[in-house]
N, C-alpha and C. Protein backbone atom coordinates (compact mmCIF):
# COMPACT_ATOMS: atom_id res chain seq x y z
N UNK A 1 30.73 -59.48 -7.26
CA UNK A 1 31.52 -58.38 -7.79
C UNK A 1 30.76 -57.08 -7.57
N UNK A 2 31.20 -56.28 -6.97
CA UNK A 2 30.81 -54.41 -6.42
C UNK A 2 31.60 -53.97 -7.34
N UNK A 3 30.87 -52.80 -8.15
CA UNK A 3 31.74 -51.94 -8.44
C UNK A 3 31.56 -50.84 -8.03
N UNK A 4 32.06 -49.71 -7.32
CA UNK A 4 31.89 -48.64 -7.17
C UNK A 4 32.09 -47.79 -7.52
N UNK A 5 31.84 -46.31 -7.85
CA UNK A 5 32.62 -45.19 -8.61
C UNK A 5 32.80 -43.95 -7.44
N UNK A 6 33.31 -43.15 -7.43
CA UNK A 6 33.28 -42.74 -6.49
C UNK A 6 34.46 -41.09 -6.68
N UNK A 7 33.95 -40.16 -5.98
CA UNK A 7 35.53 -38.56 -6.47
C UNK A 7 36.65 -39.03 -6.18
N UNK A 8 37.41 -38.35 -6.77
CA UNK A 8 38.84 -38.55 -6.33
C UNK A 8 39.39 -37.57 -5.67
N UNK A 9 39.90 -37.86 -5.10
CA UNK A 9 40.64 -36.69 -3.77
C UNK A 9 42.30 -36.90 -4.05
N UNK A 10 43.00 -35.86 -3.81
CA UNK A 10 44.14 -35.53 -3.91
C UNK A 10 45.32 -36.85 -3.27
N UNK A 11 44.64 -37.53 -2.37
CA UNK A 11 46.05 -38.52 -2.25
C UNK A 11 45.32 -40.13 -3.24
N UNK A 12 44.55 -39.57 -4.20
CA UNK A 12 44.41 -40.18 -5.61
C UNK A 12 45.78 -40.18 -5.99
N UNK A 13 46.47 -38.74 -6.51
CA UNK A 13 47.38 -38.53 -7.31
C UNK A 13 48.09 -39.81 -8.27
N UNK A 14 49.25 -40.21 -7.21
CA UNK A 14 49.75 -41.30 -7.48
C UNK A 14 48.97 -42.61 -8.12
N UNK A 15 47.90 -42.60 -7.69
CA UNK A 15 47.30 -43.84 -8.33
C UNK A 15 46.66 -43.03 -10.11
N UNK A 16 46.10 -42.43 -9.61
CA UNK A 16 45.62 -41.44 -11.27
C UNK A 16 46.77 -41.59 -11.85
N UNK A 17 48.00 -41.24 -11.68
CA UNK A 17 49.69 -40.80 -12.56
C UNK A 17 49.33 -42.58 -12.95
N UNK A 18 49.45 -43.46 -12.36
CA UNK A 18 50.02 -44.82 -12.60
C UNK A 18 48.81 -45.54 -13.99
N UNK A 19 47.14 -45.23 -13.43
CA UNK A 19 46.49 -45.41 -14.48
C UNK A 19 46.90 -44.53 -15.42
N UNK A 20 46.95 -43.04 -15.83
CA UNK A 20 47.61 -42.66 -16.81
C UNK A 20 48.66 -43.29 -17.77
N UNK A 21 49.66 -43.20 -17.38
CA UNK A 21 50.40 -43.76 -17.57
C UNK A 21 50.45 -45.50 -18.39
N UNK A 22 49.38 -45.94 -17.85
CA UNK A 22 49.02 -47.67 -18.30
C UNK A 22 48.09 -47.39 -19.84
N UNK A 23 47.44 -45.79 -19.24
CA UNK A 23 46.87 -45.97 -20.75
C UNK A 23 47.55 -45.48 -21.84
N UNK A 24 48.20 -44.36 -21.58
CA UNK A 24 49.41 -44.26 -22.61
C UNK A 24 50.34 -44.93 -22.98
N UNK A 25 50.80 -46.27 -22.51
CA UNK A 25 51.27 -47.64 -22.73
C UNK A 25 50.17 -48.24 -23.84
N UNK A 26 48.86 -48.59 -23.29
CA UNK A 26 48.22 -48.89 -24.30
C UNK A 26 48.19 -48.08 -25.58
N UNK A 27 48.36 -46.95 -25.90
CA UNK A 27 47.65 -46.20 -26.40
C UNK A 27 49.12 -46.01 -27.19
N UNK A 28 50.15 -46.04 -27.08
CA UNK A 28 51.50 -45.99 -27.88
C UNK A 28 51.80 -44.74 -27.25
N UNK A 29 51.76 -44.39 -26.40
CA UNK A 29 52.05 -43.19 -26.08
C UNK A 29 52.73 -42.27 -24.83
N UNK A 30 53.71 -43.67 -24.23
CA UNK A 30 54.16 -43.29 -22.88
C UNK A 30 55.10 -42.45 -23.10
N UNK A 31 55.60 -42.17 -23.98
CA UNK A 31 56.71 -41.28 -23.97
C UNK A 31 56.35 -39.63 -24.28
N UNK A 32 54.93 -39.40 -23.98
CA UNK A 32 54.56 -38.24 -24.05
C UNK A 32 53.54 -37.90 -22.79
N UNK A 33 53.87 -38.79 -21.85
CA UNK A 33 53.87 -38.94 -20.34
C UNK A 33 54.61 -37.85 -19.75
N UNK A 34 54.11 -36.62 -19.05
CA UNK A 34 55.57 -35.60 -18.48
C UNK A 34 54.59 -35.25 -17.28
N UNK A 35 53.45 -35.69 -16.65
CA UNK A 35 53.31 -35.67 -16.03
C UNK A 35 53.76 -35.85 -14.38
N UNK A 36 53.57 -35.37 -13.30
CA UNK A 36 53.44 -35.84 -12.47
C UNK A 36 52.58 -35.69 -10.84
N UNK A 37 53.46 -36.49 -10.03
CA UNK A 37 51.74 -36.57 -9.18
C UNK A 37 51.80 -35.18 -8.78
N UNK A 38 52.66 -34.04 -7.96
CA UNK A 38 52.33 -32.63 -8.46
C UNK A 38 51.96 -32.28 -9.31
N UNK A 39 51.72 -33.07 -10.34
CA UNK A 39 51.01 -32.04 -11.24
C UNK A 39 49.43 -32.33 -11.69
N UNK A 40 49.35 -33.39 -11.15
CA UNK A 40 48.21 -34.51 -10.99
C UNK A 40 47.43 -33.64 -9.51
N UNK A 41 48.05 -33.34 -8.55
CA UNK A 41 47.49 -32.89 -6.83
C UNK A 41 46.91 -31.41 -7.71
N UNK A 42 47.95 -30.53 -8.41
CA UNK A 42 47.62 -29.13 -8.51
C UNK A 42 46.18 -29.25 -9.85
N UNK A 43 46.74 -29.91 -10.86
CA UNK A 43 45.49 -29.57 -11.48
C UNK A 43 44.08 -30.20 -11.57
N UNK A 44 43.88 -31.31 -10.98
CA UNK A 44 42.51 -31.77 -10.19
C UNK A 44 42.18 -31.31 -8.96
N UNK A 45 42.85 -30.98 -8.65
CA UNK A 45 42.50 -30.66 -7.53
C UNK A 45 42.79 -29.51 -6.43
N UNK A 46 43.05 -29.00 -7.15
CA UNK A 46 43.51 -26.89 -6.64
C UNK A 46 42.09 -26.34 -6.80
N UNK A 47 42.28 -25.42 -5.68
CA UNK A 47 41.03 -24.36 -5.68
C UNK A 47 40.16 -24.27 -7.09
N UNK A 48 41.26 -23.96 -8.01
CA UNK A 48 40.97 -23.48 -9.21
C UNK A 48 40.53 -24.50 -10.76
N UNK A 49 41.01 -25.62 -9.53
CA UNK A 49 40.72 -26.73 -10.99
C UNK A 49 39.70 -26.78 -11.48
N UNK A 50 39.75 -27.04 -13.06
CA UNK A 50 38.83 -26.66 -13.70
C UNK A 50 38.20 -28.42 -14.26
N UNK A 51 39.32 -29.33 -14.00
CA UNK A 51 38.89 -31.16 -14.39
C UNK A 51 38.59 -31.25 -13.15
N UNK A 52 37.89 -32.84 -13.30
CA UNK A 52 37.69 -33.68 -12.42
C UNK A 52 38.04 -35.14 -12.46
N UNK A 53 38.06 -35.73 -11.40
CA UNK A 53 38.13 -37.21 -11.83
C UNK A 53 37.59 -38.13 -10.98
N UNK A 54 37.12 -38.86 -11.28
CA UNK A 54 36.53 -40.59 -10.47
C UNK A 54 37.36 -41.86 -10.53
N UNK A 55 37.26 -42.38 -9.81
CA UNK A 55 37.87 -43.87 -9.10
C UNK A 55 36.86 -44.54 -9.19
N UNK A 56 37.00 -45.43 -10.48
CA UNK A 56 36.25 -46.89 -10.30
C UNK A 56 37.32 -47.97 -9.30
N UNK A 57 36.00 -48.91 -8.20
CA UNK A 57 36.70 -49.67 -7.42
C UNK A 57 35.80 -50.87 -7.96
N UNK A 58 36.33 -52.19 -7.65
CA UNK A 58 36.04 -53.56 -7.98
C UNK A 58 36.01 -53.76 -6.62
N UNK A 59 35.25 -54.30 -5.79
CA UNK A 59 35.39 -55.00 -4.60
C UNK A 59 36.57 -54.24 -3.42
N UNK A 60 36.74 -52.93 -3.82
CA UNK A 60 37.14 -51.96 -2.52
C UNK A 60 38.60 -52.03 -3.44
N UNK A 61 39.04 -52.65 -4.51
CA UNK A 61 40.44 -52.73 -5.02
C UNK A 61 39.97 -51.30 -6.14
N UNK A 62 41.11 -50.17 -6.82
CA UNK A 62 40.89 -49.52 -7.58
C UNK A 62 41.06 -50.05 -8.65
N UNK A 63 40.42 -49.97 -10.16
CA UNK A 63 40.69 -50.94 -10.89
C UNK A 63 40.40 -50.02 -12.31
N UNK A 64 40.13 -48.40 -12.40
CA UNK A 64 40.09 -47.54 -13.28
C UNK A 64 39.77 -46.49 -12.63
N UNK A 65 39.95 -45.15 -13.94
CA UNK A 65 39.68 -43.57 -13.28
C UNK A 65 39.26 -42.86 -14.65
N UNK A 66 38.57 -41.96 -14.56
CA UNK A 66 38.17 -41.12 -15.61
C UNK A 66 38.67 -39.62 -15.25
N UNK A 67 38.57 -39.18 -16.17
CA UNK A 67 39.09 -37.50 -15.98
C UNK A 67 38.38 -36.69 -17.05
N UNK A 68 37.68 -35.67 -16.73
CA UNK A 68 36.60 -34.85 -17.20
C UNK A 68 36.23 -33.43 -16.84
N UNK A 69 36.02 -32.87 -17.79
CA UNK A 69 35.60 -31.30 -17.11
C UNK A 69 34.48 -30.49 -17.86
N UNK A 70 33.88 -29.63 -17.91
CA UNK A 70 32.72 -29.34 -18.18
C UNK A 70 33.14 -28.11 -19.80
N UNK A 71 33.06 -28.16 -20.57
CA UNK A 71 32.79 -27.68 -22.05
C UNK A 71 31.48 -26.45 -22.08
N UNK A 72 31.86 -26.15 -23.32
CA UNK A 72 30.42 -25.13 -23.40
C UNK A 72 30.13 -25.33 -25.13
N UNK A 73 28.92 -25.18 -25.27
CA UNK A 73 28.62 -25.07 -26.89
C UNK A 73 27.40 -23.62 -27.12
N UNK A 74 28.14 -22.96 -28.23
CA UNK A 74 27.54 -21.74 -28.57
C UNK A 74 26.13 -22.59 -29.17
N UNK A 75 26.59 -23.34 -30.11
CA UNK A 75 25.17 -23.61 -30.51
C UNK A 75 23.54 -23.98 -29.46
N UNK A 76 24.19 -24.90 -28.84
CA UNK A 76 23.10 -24.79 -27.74
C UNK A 76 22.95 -23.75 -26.57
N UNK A 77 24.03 -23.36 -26.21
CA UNK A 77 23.55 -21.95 -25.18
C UNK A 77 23.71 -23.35 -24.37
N UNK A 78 24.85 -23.95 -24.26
CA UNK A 78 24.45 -24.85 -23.10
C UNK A 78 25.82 -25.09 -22.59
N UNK A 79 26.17 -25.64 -21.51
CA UNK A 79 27.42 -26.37 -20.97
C UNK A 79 27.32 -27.79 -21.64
N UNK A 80 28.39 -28.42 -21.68
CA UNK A 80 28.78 -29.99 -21.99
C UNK A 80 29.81 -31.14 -21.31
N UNK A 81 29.48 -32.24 -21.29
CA UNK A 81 30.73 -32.57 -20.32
C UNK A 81 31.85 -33.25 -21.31
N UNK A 82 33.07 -32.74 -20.87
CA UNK A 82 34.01 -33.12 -21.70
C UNK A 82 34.56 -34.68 -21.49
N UNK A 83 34.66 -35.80 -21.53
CA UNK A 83 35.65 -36.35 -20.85
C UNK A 83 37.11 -37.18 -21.57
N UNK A 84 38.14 -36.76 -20.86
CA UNK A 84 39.39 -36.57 -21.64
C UNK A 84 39.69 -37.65 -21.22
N UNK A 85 39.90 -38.54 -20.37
CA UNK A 85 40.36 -40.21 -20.12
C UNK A 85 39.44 -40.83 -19.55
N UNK A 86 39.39 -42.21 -19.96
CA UNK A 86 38.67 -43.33 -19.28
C UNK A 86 39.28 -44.47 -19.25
N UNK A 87 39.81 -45.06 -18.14
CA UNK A 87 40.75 -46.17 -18.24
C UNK A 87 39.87 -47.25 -17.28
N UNK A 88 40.12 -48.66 -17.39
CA UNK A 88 39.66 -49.36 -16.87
C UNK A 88 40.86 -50.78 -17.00
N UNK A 89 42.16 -51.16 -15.81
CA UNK A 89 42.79 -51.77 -16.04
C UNK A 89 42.51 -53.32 -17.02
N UNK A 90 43.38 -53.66 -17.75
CA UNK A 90 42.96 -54.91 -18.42
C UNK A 90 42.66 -56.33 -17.80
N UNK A 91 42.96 -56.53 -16.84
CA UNK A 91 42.18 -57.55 -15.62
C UNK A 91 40.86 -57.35 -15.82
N UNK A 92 40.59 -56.10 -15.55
CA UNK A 92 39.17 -56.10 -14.87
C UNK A 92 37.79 -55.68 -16.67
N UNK A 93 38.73 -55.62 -17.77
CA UNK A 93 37.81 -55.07 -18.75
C UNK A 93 36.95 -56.11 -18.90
N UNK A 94 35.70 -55.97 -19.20
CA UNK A 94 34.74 -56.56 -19.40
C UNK A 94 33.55 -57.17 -18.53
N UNK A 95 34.29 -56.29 -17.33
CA UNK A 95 33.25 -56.28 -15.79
C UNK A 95 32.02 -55.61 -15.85
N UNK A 96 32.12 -54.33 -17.28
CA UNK A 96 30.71 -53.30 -16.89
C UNK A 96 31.04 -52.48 -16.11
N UNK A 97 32.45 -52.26 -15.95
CA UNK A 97 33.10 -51.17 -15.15
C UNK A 97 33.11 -49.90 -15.87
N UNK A 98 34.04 -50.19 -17.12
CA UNK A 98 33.81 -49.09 -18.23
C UNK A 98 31.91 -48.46 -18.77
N UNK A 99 31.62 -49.54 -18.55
CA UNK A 99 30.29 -49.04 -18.57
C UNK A 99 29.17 -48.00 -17.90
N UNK A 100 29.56 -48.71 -16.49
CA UNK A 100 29.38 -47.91 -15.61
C UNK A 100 29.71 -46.46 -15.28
N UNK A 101 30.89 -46.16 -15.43
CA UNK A 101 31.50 -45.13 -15.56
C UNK A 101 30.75 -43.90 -16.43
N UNK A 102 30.67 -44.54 -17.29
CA UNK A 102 30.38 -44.00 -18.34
C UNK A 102 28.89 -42.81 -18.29
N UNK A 103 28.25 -44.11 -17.72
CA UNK A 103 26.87 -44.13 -16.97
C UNK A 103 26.78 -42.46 -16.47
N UNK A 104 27.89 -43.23 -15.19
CA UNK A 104 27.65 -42.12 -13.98
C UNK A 104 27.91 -40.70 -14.50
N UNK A 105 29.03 -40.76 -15.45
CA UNK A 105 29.22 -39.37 -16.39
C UNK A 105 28.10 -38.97 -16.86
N UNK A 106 27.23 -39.81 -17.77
CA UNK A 106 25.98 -39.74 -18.32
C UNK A 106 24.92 -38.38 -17.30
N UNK A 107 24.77 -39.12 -16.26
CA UNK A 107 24.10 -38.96 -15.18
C UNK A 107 24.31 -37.31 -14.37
N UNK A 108 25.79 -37.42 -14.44
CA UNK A 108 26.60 -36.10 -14.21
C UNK A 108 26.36 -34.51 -15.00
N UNK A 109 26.16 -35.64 -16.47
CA UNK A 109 26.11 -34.33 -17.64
C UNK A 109 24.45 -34.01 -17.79
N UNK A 110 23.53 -35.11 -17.23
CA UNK A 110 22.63 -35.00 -17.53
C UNK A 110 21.86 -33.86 -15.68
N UNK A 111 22.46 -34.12 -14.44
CA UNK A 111 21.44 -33.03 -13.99
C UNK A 111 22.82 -32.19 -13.67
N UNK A 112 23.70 -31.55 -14.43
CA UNK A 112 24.16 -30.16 -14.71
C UNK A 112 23.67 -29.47 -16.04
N UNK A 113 22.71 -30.22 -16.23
CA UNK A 113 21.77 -29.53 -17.39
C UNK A 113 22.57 -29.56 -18.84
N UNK A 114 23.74 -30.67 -19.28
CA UNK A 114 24.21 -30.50 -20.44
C UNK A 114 23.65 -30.59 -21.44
N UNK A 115 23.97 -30.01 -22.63
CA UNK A 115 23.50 -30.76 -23.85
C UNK A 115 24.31 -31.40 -24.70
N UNK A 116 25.67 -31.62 -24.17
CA UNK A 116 26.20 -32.99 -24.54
C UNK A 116 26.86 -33.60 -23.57
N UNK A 117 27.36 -34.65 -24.17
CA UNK A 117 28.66 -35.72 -23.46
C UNK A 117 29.64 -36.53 -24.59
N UNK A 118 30.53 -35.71 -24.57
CA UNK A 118 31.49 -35.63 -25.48
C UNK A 118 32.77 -36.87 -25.43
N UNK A 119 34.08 -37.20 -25.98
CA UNK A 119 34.56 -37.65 -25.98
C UNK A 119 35.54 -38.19 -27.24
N UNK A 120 36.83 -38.35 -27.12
CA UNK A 120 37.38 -38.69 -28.45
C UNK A 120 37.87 -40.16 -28.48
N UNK A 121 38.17 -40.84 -29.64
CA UNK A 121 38.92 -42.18 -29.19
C UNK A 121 39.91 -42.18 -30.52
N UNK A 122 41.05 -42.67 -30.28
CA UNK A 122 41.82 -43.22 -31.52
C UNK A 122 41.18 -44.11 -32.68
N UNK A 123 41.46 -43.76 -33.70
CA UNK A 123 40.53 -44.24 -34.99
C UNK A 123 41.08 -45.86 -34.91
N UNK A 124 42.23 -46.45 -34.41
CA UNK A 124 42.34 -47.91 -34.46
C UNK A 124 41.96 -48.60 -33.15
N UNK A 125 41.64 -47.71 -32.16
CA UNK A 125 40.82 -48.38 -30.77
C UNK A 125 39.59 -49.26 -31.11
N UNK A 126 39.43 -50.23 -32.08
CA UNK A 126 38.21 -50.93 -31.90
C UNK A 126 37.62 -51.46 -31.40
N UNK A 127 37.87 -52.08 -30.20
CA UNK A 127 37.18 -52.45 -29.10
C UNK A 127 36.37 -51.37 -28.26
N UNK A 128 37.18 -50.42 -28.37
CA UNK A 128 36.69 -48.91 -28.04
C UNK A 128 35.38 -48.60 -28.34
N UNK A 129 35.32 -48.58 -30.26
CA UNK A 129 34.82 -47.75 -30.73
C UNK A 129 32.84 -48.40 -30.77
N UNK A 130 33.85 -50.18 -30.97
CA UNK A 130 32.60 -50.82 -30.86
C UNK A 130 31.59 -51.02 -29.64
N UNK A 131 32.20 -50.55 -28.41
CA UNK A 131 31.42 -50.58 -27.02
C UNK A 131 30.78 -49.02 -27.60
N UNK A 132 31.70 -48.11 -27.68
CA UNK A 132 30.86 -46.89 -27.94
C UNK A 132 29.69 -47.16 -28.41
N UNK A 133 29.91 -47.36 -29.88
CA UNK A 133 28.40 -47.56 -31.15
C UNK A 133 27.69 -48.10 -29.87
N UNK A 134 27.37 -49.87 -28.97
CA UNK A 134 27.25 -50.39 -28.72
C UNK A 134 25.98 -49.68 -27.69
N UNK A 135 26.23 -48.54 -27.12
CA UNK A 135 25.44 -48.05 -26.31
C UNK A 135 24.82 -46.68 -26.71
N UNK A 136 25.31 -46.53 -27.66
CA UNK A 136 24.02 -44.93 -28.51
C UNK A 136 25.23 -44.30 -28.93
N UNK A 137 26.57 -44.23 -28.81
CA UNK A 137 27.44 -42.64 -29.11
C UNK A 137 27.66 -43.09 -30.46
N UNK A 138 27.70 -41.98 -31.19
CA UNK A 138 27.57 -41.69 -32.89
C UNK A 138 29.28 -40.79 -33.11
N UNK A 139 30.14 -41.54 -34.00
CA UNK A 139 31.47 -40.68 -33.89
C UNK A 139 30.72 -39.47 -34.69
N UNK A 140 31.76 -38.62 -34.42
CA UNK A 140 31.14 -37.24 -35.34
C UNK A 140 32.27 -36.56 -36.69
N UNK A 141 32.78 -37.26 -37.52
CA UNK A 141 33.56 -37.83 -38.35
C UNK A 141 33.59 -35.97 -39.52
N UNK A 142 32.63 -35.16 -39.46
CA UNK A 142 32.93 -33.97 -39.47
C UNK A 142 33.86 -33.01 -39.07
N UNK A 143 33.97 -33.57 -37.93
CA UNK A 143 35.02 -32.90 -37.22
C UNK A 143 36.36 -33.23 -37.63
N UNK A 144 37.06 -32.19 -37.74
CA UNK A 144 38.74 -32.64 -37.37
C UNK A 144 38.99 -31.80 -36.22
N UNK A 145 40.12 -32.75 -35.26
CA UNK A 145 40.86 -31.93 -34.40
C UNK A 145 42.02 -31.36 -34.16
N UNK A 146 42.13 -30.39 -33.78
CA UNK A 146 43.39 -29.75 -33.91
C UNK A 146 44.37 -29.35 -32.61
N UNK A 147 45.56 -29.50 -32.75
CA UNK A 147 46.28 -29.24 -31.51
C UNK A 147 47.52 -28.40 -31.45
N UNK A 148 47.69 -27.29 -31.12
CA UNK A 148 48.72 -26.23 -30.65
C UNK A 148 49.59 -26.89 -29.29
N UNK A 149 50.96 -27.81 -28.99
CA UNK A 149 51.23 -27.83 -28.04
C UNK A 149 52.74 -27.55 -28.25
N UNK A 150 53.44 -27.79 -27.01
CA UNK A 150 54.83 -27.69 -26.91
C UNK A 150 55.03 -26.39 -27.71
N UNK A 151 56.28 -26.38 -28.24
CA UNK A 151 56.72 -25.67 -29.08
C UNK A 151 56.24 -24.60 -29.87
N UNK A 152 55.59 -25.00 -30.50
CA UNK A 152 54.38 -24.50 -32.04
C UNK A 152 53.26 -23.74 -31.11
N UNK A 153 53.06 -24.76 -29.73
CA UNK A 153 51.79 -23.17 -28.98
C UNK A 153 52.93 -21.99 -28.62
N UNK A 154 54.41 -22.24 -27.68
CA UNK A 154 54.63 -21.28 -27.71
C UNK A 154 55.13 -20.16 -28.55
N UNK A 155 55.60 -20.88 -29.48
CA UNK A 155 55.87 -19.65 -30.88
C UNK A 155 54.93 -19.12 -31.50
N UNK A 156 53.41 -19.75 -31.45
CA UNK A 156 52.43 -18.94 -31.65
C UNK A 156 52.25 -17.62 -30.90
N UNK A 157 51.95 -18.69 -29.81
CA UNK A 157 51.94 -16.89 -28.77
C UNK A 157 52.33 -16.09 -28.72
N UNK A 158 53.57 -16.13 -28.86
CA UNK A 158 54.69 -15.18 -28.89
C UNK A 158 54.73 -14.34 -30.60
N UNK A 159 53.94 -14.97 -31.26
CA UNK A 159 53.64 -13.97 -32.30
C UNK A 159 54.88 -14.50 -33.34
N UNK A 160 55.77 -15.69 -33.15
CA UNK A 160 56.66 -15.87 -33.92
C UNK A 160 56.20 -17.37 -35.52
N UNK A 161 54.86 -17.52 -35.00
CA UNK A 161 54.59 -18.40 -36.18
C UNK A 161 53.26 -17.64 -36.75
């Protein structure tokens, strides 16, 4: 068994949309899926994009993808790496794929000089949460997060909420 990790390039798209998609299935959440692979080509991967993403392969087959982009923290005077998905199809979980990944992010955040490597998970993901603990990440249970979308961001903006 090879696993490889490796950038993703724009005729990714379609395969990124489809892992998406599998994890928002897992995750209860396909119906807030509005993505698509235009929109997947423009924002990974436009001049201007500001994410990134990787292709884990199993033996030359794709078999997960992560998606990530770089953060900043006032407190440290430092950059951080964000990463917003990590999927690893359910065939292949428990290969050290997810692990790996993880790794290479590690690795990523560590010579762009970060001083973190960030990440969120659903509070009933336990398999999740327990690989997390499992390898050093500490939830940070201080925090709450907050989200402005659809609707409620644009009536903010617009000065109407």
């Amino acid at each position: 068994m090879t696993i490889h990790i490796r950038p993703a390039h724009a005729t990714d798209a379609a395969l990124i949309l489809r892992f998406i998609t599998e994890l928002a299935v897992y995750e209860k959440a396909e119906h807030e899926v509005v993505a698509t692979v235009n929109d997947i080509e423009a924002s990974l991967f436009s001049a201007g994009a500001s994410a990134k993403a990787l292709i884990c392969e199993m033996n030359g087959e794709p078999i997960g993808f992560c998606v990530y982009f770089f953060s900043y923290s006032t407190w440290l005077g430092k950059q951080g790496l964000y990463l917003e998905d990590l999927y690893v199809s359910p065939a292949s979980r428990g290969s050290g794929a997810g692990k790996q990944m993880l790794r290479h992010l590690a690795r990523i955040a560590r010579d762009a000089g970060c001083g973190r490597f960030e990440w969120s998970v659903l509070d009933w993901n336990e398999p999740a949460i327990g690989f997390y603990e499992s390898i050093g990440a500490s939830a940070q249970s201080e925090w709450v997060r907050y989200r402005l979308a659809g609707n409620a961001l644009k009536m903010f903006a617009a000065g109407d909420a």
